[in-house]
PDB file of N, CA and C in Angstrom:
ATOM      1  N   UNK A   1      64.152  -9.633 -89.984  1.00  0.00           N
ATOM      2  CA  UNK A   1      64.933  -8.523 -90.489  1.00  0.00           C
ATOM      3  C   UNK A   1      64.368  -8.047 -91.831  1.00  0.00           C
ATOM      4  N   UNK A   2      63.968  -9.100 -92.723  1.00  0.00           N
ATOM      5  CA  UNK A   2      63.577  -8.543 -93.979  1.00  0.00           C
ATOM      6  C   UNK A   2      61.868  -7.836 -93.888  1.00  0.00           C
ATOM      7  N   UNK A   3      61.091  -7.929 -92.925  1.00  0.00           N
ATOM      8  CA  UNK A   3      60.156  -7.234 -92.651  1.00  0.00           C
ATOM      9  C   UNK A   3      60.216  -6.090 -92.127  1.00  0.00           C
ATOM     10  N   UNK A   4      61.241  -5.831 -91.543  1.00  0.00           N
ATOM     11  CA  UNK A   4      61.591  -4.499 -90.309  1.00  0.00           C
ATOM     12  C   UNK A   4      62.117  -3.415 -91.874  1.00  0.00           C
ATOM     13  N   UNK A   5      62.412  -3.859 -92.758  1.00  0.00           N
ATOM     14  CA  UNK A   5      62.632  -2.916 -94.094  1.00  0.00           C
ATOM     15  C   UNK A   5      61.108  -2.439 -94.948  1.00  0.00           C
ATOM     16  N   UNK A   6      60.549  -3.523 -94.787  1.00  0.00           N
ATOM     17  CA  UNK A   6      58.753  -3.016 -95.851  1.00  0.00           C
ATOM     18  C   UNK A   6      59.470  -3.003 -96.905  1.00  0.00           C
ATOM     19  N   UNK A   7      60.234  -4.297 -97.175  1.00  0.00           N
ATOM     20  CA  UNK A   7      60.807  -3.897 -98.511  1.00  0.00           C
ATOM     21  C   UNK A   7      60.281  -5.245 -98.915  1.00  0.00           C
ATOM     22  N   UNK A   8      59.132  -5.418 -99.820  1.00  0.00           N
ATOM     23  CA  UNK A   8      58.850  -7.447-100.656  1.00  0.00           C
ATOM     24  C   UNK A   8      60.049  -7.637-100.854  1.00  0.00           C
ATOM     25  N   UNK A   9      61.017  -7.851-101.830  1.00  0.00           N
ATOM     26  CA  UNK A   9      62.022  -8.193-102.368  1.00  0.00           C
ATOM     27  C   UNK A   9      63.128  -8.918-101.343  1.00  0.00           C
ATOM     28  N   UNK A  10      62.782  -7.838-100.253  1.00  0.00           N
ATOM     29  CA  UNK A  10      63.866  -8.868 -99.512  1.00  0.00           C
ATOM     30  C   UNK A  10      63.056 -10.395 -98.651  1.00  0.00           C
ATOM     31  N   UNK A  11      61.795  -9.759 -98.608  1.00  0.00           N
ATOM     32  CA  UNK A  11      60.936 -10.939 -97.773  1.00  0.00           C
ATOM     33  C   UNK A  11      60.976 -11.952 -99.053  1.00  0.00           C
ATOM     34  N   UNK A  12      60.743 -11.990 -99.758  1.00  0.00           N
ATOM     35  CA  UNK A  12      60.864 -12.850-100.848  1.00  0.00           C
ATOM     36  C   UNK A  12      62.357 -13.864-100.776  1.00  0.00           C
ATOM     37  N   UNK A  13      63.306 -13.005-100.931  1.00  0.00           N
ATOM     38  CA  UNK A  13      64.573 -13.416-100.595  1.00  0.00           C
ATOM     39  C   UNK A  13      65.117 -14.099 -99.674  1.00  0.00           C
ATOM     40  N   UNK A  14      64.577 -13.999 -98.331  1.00  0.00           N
ATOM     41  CA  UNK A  14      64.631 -14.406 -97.382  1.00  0.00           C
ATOM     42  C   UNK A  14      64.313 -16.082 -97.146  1.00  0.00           C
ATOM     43  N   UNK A  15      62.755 -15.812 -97.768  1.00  0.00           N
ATOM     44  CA  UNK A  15      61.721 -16.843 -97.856  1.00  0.00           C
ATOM     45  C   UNK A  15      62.399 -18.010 -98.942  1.00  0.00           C
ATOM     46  N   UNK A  16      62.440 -17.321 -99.951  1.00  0.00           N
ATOM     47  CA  UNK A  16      63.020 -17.919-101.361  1.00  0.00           C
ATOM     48  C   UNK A  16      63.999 -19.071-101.276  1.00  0.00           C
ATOM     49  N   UNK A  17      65.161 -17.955-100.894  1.00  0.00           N
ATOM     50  CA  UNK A  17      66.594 -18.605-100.803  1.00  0.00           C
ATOM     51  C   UNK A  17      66.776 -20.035-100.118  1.00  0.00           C
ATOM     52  N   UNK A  18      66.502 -20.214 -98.436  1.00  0.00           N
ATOM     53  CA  UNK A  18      66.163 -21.322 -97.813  1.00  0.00           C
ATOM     54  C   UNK A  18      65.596 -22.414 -98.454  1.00  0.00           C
ATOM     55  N   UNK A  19      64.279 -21.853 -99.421  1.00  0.00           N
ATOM     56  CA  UNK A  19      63.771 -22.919 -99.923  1.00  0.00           C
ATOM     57  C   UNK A  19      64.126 -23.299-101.335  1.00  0.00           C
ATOM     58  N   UNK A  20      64.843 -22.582-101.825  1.00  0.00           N
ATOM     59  CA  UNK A  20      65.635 -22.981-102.983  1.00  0.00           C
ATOM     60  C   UNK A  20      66.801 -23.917-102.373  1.00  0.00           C
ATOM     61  N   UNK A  21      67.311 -23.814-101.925  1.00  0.00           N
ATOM     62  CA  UNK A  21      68.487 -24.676-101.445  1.00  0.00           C
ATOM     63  C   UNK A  21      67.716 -26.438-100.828  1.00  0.00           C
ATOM     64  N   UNK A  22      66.819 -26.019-100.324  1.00  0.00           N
ATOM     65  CA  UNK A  22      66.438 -27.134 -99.956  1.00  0.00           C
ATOM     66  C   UNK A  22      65.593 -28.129-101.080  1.00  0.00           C
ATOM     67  N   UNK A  23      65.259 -27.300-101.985  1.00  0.00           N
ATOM     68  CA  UNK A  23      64.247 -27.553-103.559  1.00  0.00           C
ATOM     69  C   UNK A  23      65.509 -28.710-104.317  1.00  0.00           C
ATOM     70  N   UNK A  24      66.952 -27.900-103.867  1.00  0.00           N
ATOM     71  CA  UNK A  24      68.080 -28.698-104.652  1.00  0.00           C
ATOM     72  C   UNK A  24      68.457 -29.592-104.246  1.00  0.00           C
ATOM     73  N   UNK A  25      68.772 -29.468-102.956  1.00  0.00           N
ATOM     74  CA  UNK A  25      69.395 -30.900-102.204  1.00  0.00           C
ATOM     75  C   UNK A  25      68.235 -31.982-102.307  1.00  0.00           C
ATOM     76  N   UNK A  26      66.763 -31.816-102.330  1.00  0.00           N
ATOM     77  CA  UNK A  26      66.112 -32.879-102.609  1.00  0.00           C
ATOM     78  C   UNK A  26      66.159 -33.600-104.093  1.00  0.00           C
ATOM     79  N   UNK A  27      66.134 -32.606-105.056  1.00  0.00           N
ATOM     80  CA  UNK A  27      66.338 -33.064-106.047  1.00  0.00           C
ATOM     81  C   UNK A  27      67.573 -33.913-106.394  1.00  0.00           C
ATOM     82  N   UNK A  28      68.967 -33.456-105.710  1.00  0.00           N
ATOM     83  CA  UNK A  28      70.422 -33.758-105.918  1.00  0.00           C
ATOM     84  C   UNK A  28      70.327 -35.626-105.201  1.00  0.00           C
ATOM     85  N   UNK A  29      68.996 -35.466-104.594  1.00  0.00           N
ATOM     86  CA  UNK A  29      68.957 -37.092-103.847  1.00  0.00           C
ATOM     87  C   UNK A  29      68.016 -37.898-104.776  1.00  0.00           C
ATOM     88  N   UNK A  30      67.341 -37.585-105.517  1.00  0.00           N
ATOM     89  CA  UNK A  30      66.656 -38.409-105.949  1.00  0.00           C
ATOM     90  C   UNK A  30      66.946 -39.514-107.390  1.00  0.00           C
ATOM     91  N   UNK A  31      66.529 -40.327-107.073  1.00  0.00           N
ATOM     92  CA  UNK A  31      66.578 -41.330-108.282  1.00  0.00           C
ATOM     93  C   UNK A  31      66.853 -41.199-109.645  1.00  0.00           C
ATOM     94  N   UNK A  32      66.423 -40.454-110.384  1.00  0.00           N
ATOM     95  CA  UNK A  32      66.512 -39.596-111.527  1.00  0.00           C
ATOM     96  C   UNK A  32      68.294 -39.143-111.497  1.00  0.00           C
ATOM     97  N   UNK A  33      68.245 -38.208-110.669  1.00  0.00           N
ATOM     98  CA  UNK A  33      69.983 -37.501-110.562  1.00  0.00           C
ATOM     99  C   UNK A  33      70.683 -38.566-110.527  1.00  0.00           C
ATOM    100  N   UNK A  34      70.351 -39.704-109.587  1.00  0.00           N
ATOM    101  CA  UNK A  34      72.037 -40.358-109.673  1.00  0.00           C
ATOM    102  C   UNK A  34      71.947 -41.222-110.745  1.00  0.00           C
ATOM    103  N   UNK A  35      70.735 -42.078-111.750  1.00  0.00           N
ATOM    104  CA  UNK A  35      71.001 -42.172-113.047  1.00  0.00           C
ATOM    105  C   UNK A  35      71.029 -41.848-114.082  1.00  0.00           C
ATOM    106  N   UNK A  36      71.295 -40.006-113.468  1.00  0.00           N
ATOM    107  CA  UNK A  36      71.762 -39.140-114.735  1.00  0.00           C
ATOM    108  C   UNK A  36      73.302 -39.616-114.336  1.00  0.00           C
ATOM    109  N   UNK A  37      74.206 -39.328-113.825  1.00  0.00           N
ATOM    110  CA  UNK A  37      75.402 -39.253-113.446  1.00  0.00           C
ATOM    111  C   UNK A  37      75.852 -40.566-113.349  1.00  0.00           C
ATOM    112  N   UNK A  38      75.334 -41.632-113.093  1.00  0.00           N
ATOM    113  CA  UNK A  38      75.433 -43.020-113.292  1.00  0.00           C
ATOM    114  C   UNK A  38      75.457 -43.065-115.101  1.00  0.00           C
ATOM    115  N   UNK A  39      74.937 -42.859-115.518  1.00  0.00           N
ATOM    116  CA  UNK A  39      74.837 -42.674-117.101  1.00  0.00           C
ATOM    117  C   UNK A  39      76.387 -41.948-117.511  1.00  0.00           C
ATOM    118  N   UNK A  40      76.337 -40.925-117.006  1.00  0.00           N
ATOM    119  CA  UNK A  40      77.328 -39.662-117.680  1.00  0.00           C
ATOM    120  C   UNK A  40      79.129 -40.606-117.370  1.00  0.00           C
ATOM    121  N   UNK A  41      79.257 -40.857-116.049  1.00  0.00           N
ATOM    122  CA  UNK A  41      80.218 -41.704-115.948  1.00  0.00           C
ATOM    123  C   UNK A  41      80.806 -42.968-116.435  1.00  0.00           C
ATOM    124  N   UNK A  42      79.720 -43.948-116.648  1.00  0.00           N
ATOM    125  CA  UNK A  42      79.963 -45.076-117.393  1.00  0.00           C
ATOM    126  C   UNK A  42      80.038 -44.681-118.684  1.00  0.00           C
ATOM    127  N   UNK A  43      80.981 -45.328-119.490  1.00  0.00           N
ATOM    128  CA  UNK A  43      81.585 -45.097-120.785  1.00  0.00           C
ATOM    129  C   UNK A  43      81.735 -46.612-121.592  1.00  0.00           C
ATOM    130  N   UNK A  44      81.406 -46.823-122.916  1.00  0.00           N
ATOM    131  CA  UNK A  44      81.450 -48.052-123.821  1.00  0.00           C
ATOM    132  C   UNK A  44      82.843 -48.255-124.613  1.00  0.00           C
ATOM    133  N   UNK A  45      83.169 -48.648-124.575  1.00  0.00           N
ATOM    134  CA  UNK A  45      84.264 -48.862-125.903  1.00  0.00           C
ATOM    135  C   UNK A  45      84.467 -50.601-126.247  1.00  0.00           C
ATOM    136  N   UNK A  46      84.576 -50.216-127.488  1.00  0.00           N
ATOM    137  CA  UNK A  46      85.227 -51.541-128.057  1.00  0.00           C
ATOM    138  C   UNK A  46      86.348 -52.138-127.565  1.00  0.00           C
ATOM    139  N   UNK A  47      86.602 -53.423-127.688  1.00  0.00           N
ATOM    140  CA  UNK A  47      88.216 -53.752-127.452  1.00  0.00           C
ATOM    141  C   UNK A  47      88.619 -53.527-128.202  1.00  0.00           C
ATOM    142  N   UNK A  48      88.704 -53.442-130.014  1.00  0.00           N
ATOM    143  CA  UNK A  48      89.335 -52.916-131.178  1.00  0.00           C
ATOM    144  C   UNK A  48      90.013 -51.627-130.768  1.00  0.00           C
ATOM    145  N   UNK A  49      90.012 -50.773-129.862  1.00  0.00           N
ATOM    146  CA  UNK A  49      90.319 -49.260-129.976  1.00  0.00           C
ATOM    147  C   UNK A  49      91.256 -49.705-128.808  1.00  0.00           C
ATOM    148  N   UNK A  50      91.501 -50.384-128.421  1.00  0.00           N
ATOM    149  CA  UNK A  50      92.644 -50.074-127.187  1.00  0.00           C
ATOM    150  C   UNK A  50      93.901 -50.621-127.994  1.00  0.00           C
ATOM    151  N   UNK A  51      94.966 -49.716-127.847  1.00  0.00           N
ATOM    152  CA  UNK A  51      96.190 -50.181-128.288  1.00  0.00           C
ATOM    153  C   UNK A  51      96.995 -50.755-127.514  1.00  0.00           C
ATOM    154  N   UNK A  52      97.233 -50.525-126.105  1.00  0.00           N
ATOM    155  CA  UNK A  52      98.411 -50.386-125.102  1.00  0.00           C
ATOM    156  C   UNK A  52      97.148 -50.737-124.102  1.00  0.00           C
ATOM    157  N   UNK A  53      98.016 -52.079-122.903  1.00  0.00           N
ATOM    158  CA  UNK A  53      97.741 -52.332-122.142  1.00  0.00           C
ATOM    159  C   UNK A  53      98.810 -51.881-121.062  1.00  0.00           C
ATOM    160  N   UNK A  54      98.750 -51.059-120.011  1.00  0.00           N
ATOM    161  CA  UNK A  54      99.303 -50.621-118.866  1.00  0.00           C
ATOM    162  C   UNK A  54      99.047 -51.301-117.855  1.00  0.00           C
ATOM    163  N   UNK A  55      99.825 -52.053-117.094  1.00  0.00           N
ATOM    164  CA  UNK A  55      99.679 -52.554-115.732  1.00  0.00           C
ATOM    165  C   UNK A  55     100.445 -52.167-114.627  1.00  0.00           C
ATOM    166  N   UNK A  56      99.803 -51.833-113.539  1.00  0.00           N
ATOM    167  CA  UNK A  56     100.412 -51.005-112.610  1.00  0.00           C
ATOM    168  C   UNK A  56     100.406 -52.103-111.222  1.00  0.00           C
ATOM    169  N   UNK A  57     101.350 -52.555-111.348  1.00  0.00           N
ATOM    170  CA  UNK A  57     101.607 -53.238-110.051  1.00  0.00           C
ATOM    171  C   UNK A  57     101.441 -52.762-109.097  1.00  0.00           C
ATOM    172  N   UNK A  58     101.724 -51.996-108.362  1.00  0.00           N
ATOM    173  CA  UNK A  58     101.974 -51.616-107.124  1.00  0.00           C
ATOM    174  C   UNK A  58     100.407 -50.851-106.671  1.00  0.00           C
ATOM    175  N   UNK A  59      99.828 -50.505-107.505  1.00  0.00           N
ATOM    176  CA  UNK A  59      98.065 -50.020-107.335  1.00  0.00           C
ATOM    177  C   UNK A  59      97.259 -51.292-107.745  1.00  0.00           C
ATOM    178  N   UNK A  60      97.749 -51.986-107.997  1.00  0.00           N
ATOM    179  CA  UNK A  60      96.903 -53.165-108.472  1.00  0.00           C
ATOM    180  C   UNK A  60      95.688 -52.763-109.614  1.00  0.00           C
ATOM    181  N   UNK A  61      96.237 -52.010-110.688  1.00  0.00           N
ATOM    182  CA  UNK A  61      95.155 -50.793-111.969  1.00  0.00           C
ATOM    183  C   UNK A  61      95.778 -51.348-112.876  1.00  0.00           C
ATOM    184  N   UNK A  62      94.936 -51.899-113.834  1.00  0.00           N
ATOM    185  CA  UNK A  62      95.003 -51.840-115.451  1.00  0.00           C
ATOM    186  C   UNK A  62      94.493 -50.919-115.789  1.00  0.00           C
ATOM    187  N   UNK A  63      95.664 -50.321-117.171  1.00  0.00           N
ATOM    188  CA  UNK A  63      95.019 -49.284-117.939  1.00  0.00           C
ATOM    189  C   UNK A  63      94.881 -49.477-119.015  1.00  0.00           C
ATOM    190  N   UNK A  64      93.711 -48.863-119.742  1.00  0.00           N
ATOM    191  CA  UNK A  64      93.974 -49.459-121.134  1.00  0.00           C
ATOM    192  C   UNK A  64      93.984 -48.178-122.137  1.00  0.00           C
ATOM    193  N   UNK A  65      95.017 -48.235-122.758  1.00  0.00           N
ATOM    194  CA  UNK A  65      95.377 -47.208-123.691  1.00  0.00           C
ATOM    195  C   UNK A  65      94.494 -47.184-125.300  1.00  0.00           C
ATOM    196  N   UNK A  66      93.815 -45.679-125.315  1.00  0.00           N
ATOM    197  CA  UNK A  66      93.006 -45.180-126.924  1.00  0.00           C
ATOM    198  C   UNK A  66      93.479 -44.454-127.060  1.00  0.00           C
ATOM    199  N   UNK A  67      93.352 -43.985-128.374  1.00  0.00           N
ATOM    200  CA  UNK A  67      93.889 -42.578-129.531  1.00  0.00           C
ATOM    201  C   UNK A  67      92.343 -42.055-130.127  1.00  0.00           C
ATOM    202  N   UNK A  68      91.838 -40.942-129.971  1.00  0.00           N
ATOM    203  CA  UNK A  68      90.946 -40.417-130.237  1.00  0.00           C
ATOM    204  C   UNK A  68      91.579 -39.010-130.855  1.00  0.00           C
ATOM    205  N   UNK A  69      90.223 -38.366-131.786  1.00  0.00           N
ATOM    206  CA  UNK A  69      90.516 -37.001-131.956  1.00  0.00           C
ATOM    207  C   UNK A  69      89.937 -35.384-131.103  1.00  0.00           C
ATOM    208  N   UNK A  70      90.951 -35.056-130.641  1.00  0.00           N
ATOM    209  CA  UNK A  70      90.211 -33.881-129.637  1.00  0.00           C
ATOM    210  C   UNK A  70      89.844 -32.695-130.734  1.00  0.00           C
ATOM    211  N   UNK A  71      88.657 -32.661-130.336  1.00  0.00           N
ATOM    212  CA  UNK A  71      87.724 -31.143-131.849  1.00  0.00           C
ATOM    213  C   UNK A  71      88.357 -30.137-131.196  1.00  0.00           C
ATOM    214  N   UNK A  72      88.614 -29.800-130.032  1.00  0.00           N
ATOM    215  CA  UNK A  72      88.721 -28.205-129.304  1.00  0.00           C
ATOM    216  C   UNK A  72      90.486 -28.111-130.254  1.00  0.00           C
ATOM    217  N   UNK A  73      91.144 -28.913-129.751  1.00  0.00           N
ATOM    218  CA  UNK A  73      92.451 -28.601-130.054  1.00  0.00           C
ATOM    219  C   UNK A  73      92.730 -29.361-130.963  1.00  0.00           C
ATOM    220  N   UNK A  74      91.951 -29.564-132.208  1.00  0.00           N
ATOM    221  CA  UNK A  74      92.629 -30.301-133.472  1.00  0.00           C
ATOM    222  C   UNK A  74      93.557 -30.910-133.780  1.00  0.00           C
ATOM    223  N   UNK A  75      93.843 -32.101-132.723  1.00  0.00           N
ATOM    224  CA  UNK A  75      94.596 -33.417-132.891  1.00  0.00           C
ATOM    225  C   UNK A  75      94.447 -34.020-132.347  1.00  0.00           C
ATOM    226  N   UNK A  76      94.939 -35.374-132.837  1.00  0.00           N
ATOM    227  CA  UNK A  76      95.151 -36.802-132.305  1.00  0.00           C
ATOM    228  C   UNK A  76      95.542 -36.839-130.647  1.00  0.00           C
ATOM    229  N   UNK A  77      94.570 -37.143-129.292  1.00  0.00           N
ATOM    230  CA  UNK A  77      95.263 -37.502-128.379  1.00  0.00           C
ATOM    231  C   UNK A  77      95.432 -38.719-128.274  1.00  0.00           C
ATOM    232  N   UNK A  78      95.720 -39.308-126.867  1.00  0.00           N
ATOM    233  CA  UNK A  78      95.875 -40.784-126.592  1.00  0.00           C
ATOM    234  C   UNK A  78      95.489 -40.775-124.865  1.00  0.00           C
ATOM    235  N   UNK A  79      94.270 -41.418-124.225  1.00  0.00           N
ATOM    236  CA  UNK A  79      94.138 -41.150-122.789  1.00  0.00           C
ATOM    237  C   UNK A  79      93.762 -42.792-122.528  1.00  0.00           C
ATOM    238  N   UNK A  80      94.101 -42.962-121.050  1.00  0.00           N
ATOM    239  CA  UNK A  80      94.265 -44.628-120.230  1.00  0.00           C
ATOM    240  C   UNK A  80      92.915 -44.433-119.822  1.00  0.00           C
ATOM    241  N   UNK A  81      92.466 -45.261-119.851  1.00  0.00           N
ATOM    242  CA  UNK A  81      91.147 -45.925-119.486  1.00  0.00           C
ATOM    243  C   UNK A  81      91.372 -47.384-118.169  1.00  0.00           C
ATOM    244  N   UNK A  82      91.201 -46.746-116.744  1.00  0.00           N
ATOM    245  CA  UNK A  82      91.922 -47.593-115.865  1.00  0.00           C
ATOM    246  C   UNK A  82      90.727 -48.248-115.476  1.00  0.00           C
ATOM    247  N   UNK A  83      90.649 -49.439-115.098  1.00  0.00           N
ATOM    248  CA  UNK A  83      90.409 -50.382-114.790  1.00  0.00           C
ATOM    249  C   UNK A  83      89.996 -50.566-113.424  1.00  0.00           C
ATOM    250  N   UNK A  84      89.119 -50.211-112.565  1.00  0.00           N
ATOM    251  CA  UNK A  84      89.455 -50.247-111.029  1.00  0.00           C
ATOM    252  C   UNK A  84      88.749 -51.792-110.608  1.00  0.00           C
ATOM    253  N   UNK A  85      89.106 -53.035-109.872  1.00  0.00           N
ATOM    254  CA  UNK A  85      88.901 -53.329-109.144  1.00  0.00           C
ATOM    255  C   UNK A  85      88.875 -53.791-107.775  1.00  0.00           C
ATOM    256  N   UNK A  86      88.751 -54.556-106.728  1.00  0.00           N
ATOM    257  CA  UNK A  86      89.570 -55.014-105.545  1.00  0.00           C
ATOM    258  C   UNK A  86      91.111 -55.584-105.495  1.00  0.00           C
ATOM    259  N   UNK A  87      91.511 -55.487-105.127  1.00  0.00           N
ATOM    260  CA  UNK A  87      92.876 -56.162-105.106  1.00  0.00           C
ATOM    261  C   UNK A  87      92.945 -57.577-104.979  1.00  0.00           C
ATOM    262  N   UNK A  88      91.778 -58.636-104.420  1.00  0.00           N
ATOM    263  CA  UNK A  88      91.558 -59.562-105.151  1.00  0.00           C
ATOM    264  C   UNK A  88      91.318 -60.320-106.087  1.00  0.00           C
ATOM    265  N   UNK A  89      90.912 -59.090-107.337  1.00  0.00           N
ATOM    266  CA  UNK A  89      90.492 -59.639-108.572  1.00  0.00           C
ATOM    267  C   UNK A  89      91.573 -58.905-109.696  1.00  0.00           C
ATOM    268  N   UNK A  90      92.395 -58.592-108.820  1.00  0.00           N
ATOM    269  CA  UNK A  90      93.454 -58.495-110.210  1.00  0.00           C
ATOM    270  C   UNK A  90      93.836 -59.299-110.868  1.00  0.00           C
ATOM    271  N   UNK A  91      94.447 -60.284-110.184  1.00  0.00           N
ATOM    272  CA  UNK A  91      94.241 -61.624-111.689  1.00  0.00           C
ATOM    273  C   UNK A  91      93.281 -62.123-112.617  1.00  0.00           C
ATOM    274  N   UNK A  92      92.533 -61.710-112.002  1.00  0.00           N
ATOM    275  CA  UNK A  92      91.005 -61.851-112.818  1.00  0.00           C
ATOM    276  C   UNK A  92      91.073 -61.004-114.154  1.00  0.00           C
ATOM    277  N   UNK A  93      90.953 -59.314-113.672  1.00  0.00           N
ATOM    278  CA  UNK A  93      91.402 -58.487-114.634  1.00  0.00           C
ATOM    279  C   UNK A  93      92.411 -58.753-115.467  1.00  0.00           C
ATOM    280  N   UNK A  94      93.978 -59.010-115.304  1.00  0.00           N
ATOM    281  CA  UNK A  94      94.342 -59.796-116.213  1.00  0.00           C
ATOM    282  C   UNK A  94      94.479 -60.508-117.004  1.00  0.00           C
ATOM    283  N   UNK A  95      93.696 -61.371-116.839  1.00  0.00           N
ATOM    284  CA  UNK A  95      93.289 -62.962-117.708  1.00  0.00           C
ATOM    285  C   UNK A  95      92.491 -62.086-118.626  1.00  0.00           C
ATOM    286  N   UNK A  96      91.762 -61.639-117.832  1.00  0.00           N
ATOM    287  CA  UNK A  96      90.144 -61.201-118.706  1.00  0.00           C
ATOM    288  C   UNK A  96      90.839 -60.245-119.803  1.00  0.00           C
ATOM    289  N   UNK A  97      91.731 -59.196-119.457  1.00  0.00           N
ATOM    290  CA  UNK A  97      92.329 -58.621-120.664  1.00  0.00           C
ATOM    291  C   UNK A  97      93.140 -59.434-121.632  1.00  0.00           C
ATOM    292  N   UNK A  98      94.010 -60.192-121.343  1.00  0.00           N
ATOM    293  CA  UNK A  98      94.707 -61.253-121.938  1.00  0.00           C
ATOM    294  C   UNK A  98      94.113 -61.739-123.037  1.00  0.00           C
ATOM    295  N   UNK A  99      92.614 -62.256-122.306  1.00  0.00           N
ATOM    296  CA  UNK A  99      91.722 -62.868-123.151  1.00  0.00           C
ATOM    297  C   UNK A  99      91.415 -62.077-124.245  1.00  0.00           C
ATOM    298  N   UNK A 100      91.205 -60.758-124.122  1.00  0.00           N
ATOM    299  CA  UNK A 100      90.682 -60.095-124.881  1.00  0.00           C
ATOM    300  C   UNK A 100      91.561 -59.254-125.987  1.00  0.00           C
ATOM    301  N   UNK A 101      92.468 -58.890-125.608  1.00  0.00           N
ATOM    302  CA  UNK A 101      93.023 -58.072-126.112  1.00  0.00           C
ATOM    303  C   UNK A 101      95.032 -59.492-126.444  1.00  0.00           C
ATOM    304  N   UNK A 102      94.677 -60.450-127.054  1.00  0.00           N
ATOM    305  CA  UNK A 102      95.994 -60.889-126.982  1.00  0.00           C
ATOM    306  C   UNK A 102      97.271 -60.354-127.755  1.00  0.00           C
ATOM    307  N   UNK A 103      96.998 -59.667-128.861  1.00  0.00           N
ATOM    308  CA  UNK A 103      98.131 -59.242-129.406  1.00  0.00           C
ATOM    309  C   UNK A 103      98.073 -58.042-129.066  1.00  0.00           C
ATOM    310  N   UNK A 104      97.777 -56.922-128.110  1.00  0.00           N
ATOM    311  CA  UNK A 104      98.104 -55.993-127.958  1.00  0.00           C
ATOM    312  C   UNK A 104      99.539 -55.864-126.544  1.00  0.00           C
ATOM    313  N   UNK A 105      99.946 -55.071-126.967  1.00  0.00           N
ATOM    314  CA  UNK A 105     101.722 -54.732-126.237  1.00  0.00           C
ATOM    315  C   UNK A 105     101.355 -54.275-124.933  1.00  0.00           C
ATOM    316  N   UNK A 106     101.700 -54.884-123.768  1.00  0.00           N
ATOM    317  CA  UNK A 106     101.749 -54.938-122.565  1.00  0.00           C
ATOM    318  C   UNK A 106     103.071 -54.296-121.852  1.00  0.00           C
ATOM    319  N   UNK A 107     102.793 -53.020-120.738  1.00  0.00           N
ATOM    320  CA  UNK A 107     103.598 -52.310-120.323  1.00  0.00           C
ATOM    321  C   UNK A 107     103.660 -52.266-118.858  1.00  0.00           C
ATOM    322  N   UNK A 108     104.483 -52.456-117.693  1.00  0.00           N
ATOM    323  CA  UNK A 108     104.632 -52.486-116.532  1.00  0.00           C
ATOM    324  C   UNK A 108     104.739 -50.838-116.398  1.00  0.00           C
ATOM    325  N   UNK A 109     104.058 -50.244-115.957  1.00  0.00           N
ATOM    326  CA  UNK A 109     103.956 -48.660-115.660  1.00  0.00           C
ATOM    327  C   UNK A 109     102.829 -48.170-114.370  1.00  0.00           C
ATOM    328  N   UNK A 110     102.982 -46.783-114.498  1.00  0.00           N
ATOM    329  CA  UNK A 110     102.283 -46.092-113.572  1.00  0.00           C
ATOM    330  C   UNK A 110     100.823 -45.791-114.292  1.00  0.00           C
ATOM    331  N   UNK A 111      99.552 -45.757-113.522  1.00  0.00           N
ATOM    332  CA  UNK A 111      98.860 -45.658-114.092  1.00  0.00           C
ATOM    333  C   UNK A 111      97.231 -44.475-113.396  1.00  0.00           C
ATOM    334  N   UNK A 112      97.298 -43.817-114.032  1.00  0.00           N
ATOM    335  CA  UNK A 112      97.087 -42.504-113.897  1.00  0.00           C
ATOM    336  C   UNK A 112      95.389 -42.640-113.450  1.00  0.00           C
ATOM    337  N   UNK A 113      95.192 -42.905-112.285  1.00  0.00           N
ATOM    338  CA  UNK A 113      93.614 -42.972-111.688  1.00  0.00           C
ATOM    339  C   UNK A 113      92.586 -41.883-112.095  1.00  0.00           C
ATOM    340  N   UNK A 114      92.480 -40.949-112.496  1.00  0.00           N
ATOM    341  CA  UNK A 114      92.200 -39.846-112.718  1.00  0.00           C
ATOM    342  C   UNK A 114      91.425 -40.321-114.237  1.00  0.00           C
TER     343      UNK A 114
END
C-alpha cells in the first residue's frame, strides 16, 4: 500500500514502524533492562528510620513505617514499607524484625501492598 502512493515517507513508515517495535521489545528483554528496573525497585534503608511496625495478620505482611520529606508538596509524609514473604516465613520475618527493631511500637493492622 505504501508503494501504490510513490510517496518515501510512507514506505519508510511502513518499513520503520514494524521494526521499531521489534528494536524495543528486544531491548525491553535484555539483561541490561531488567537490572535497570531490578535496581530502580530495590530500595535501602536503615533500621534507625522505621518508627512503626505494622503487622497484618490475615495477609501474612509486615509493614514498616518512615517519615520522610516530600519536595513537590512541602511536608513531612509517613509511607509503609511492606515486607513480602511466603507465608511460611512469617515467623521468621517477625523475629527478624523483633530482633531488629526492639523498642519500636508494634500495631495489628491492615497493610497497604502497594
Amino acid at each position: 500500500m505504501a508503494s501504490a502512493y510513490n510517496d518515501p515517507a510512507l514506505l519508510i513508515g511502513a518499513v520503520g514502524g514494524p521494526s521499531g517495535v521489534m528494536l524495543t521489545h528486544a531491548s525491553m528483554n535484555s539483561a541490561r533492562y531488567r537490572d535497570l528496573h531490578t535496581d530502580f525497585h530495590h530500595h535501602t534503608y536503615e533500621w534507625s528510620r522505621f518508627t512503626e511496625v505494622a503487622i497484618d495478620r490475615k495477609q501474612k505482611l509486615v509493614g514498616l513505617e518512615f517519615g520522610w520529606y516530600n519536595d513537590y508538596l512541602n511536608k513531612h509524609s509517613r509511607s509503609t514499607f511492606p515486607l513480602f514473604a511466603k507465608r511460611k516465613a512469617f515467623d521468621s520475618i517477625l523475629k527478624l524484625v523483633e530482633q531488629r527493631l526492639p523498642d519500636v511500637p508494634r500495631v495489628d493492622r491492615h497493610v497497604d501492598r502497594g
